[in-house]
N, C-alpha and C. Protein backbone atom coordinates (compact mmCIF):
# COMPACT_ATOMS: atom_id res chain seq x y z
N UNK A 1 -58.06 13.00 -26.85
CA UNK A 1 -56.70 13.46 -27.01
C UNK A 1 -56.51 14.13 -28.37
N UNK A 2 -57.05 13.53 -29.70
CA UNK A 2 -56.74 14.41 -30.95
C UNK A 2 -58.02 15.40 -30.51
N UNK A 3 -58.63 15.87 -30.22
CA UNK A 3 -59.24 16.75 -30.21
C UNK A 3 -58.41 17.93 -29.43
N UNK A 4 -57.83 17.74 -28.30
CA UNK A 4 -56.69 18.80 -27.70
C UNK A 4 -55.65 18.83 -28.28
N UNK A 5 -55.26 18.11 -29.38
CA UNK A 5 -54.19 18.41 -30.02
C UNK A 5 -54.55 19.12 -31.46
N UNK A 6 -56.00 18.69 -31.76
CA UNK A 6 -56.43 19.70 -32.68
C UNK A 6 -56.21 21.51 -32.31
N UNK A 7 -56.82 21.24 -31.82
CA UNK A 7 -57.34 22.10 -30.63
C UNK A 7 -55.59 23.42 -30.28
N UNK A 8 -54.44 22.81 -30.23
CA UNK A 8 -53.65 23.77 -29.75
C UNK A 8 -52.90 24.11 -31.32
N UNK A 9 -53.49 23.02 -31.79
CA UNK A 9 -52.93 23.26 -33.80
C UNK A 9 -53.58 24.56 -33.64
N UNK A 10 -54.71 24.81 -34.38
CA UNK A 10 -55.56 25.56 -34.28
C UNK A 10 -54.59 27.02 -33.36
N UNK A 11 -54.82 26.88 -32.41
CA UNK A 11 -54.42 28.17 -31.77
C UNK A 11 -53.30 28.54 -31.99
N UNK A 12 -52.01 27.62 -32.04
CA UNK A 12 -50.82 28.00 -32.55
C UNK A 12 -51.04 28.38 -33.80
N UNK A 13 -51.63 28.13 -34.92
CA UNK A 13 -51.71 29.03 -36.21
C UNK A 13 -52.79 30.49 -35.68
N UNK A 14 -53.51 30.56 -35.20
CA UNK A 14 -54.03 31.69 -34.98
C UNK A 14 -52.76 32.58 -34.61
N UNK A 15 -52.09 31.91 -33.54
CA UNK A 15 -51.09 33.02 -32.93
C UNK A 15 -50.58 33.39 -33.60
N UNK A 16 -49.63 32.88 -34.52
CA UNK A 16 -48.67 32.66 -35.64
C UNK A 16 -49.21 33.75 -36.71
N UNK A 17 -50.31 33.94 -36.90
CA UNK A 17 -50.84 34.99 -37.76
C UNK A 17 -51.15 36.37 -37.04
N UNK A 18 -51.05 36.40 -35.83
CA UNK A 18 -50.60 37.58 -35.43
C UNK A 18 -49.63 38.19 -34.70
N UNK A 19 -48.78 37.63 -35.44
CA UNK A 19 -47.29 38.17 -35.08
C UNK A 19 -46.79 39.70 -35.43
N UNK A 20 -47.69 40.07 -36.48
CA UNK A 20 -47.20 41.98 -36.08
C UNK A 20 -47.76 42.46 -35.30
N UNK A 21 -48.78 42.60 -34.31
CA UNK A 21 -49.55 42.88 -33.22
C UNK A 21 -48.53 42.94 -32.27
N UNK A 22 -48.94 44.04 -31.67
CA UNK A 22 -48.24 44.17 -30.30
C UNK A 22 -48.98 43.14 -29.26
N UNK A 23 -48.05 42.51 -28.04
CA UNK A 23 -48.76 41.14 -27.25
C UNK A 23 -49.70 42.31 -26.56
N UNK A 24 -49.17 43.92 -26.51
CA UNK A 24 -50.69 44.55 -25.08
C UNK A 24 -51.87 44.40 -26.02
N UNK A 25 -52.04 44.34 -27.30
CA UNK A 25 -53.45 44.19 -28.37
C UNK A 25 -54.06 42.97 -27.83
N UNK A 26 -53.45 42.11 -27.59
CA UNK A 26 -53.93 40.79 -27.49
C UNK A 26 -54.57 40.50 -25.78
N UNK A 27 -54.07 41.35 -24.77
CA UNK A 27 -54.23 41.16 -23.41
C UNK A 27 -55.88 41.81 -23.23
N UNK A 28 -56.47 41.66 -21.98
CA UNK A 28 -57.47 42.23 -21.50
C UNK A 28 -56.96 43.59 -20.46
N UNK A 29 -57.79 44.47 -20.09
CA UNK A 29 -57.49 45.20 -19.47
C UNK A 29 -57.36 44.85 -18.11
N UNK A 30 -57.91 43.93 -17.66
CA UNK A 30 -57.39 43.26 -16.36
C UNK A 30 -55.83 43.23 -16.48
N UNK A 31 -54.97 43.86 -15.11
CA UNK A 31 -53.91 43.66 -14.98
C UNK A 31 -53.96 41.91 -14.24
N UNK A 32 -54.59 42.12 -13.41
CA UNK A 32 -54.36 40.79 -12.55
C UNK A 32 -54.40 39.46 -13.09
N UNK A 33 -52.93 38.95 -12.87
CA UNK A 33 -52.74 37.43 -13.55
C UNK A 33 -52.47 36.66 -11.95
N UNK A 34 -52.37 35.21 -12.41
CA UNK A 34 -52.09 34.05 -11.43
C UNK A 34 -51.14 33.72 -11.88
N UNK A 35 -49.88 34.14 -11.52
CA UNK A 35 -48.32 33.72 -12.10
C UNK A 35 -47.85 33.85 -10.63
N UNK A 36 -46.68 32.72 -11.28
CA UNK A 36 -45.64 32.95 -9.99
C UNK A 36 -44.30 33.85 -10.19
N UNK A 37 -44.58 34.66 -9.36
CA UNK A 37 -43.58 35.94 -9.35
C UNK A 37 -42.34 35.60 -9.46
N UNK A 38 -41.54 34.23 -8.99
CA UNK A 38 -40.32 34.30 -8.46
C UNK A 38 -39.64 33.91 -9.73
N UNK A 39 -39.49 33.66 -10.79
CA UNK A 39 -39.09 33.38 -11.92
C UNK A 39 -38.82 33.99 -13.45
N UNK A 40 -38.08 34.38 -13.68
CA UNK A 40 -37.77 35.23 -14.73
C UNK A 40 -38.24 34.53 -16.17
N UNK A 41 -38.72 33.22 -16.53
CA UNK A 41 -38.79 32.85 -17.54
C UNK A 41 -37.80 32.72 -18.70
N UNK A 42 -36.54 32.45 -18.04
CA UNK A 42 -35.32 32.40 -19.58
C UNK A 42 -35.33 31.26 -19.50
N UNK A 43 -35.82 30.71 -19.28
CA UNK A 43 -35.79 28.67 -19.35
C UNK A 43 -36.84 27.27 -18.62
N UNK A 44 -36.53 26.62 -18.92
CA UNK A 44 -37.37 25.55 -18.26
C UNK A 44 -37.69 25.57 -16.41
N UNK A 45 -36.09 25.48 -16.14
CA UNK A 45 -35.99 26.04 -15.02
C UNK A 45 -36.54 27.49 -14.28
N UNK A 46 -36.67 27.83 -14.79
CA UNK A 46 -37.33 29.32 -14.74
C UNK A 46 -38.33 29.63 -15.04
N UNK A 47 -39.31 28.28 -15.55
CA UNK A 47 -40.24 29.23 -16.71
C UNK A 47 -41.45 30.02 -15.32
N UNK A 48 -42.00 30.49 -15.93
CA UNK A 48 -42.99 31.44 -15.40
C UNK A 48 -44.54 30.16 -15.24
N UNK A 49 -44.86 30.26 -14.26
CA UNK A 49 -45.92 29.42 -13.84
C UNK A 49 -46.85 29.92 -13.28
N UNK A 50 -47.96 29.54 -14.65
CA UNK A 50 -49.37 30.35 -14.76
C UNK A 50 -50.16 28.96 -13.88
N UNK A 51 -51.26 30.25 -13.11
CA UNK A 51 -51.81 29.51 -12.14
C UNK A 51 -52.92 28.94 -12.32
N UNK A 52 -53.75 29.42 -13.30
CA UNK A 52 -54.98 29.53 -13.91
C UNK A 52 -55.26 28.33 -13.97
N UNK A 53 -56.74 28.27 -13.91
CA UNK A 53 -57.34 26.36 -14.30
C UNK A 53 -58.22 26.36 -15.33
N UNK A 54 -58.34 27.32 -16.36
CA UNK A 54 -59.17 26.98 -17.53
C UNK A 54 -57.92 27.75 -18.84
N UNK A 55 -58.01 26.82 -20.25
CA UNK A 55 -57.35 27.45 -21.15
C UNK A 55 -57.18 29.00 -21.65
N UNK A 56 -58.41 29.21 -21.54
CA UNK A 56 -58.69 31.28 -21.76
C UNK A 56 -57.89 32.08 -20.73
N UNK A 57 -58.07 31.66 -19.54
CA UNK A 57 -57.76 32.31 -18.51
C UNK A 57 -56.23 32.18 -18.37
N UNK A 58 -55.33 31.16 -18.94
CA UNK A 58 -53.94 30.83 -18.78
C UNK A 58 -53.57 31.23 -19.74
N UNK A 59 -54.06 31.83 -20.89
CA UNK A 59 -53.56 32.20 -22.40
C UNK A 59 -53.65 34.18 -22.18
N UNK A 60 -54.91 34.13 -21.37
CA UNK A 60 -54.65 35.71 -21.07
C UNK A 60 -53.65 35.97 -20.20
N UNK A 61 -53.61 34.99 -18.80
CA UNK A 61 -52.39 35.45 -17.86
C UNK A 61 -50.99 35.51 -18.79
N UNK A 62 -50.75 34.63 -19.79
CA UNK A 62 -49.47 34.64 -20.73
C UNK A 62 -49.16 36.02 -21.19
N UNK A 63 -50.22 36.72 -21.37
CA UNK A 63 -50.03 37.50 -22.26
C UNK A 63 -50.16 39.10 -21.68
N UNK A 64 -50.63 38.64 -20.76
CA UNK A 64 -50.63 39.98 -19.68
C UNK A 64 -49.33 39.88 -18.82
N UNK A 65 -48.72 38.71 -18.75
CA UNK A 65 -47.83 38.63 -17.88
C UNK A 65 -46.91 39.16 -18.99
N UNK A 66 -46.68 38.86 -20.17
CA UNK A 66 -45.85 39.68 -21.25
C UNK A 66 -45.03 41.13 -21.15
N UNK A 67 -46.98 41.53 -21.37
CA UNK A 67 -47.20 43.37 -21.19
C UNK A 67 -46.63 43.90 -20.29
N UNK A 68 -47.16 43.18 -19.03
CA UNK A 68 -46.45 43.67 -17.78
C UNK A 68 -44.90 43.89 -17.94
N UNK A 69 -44.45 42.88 -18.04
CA UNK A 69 -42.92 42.68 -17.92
C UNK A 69 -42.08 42.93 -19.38
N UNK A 70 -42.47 43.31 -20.35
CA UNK A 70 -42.19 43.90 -21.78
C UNK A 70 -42.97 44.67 -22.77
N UNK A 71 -43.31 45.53 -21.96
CA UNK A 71 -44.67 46.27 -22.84
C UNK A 71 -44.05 46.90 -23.87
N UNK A 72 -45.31 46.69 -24.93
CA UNK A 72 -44.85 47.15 -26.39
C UNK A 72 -43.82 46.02 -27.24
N UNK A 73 -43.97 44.78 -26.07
CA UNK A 73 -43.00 43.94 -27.19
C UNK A 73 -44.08 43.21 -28.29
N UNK A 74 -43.21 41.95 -29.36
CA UNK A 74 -44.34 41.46 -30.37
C UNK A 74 -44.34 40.75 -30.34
N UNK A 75 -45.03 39.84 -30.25
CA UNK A 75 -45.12 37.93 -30.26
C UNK A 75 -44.47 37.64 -31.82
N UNK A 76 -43.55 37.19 -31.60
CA UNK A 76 -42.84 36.32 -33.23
C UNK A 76 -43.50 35.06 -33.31
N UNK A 77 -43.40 34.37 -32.15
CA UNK A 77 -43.70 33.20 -32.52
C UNK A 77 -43.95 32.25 -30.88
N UNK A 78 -44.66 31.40 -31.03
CA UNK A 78 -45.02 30.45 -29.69
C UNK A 78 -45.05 28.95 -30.03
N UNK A 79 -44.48 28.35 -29.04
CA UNK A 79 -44.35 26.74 -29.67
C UNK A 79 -45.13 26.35 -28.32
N UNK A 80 -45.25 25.09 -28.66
CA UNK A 80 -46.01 23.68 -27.41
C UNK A 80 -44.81 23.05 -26.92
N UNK A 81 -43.91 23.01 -25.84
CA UNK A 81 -42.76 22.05 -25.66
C UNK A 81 -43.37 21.26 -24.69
N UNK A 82 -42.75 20.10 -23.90
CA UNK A 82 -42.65 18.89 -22.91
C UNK A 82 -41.24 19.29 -22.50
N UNK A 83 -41.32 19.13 -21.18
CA UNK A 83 -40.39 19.32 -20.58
C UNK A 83 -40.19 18.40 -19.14
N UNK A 84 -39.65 17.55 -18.85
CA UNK A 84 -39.95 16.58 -17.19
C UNK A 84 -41.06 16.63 -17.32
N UNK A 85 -41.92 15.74 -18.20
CA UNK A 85 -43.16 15.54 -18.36
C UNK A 85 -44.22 16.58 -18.07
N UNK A 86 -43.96 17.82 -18.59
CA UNK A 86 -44.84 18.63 -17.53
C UNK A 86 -45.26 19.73 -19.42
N UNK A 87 -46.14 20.63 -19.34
CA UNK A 87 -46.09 21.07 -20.60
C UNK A 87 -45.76 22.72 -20.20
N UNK A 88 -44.99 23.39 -21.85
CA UNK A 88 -44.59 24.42 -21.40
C UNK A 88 -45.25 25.69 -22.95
N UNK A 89 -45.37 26.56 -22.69
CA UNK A 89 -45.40 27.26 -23.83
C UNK A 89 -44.10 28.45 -24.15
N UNK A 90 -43.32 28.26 -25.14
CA UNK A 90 -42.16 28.93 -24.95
C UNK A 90 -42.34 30.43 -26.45
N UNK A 91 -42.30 31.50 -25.36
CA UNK A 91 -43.06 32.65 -26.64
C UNK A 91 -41.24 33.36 -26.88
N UNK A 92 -41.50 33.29 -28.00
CA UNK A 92 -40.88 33.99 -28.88
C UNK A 92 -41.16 35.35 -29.49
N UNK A 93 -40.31 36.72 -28.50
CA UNK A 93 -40.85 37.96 -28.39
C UNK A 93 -40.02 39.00 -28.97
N UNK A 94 -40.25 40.16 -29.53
CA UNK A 94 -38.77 41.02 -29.75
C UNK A 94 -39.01 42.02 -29.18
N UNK A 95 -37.82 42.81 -28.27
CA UNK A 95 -38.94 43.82 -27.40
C UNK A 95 -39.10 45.17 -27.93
N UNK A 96 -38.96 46.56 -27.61
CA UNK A 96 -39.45 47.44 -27.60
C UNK A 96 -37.72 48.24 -28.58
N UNK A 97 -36.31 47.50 -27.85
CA UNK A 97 -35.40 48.11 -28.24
C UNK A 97 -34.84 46.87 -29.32
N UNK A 98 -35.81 46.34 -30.02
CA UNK A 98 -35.21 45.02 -30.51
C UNK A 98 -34.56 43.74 -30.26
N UNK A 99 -34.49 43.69 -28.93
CA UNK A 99 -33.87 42.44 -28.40
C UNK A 99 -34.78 40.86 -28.36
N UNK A 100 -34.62 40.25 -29.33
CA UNK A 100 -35.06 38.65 -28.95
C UNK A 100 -34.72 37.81 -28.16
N UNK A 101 -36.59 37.46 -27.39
CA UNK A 101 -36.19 36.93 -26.18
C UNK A 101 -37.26 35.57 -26.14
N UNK A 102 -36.68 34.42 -25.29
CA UNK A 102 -37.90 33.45 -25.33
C UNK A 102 -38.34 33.47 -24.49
N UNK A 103 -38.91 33.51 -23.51
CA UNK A 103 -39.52 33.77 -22.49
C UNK A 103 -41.03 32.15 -22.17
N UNK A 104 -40.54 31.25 -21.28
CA UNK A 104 -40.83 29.93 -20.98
C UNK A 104 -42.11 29.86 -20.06
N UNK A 105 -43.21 29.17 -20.14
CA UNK A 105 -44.25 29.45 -18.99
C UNK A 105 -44.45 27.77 -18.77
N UNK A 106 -44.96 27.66 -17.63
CA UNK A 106 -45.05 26.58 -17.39
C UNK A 106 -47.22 26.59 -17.10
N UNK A 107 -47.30 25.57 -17.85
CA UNK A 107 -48.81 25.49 -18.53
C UNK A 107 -49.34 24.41 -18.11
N UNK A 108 -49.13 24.09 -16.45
CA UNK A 108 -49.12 22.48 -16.53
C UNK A 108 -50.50 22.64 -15.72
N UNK A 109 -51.15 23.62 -14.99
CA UNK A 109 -52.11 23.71 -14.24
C UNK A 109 -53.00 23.99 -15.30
N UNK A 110 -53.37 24.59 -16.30
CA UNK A 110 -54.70 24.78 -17.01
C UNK A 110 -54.36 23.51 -18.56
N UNK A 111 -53.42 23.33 -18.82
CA UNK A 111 -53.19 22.69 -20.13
C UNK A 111 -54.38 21.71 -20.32
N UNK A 112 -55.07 21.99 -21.81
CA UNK A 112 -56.09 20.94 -21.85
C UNK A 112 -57.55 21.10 -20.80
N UNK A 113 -57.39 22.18 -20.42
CA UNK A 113 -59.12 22.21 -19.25
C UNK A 113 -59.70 23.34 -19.68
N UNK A 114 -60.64 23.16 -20.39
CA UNK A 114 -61.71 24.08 -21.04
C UNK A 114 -62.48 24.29 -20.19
């Protein structure tokens, strides 16, 4: 367990240091993610639910699912929340015309599976 919590320390400061980067820098050229379409991500209730079963693969769908749906926006910032016991990553984005947005994923299928 401290090793996965090392472990998302770690990546949350990586992220955190590239916050002037545009999120399409950070994506692969693969469009194709495992998200569920029906959800806009403005909240818990909503969040966007990545399908993926390994950490790489759910951190790229995040971020492609971004591009897709706000291209040219910038990652400000990303936190680790709990939510109905379930885990969420909530990104903190500004978009293209300046608007700040949080945008909620639900991380409960890959969280922790390397």
């Amino acid at each position: 367990m401290k090793k996965i919590i090392l472990f998302f320390i770690v990546i949350s400061l990586v992220v955190s240091c590239k916050t002037n980067k545009n999120v399409s820098d950070q994506t692969k050229s693969n469009d194709k993610t495992s998200v569920s379409a029906k959800n806009d991500g403005s909240s818990f209730e909503n969040a966007i639910v990545i399908n993926e079963k390994t950490e790489s693969a759910g951190v790229g769908a995040e971020h492609t699912w971004l591009n897709k749906n706000y291209p040219g926006c910038k990652l400000i910032k990303q936190t680790l929340a709990n939510h109905d016991k379930k885990p969420y990553d909530i990104m903190d984005i500004k978009t293209t015309d300046g608007e700040k947005k949080s945008i909620y994923f639900d991380i409960s299928n890959f969280f922790g599976k390397f």
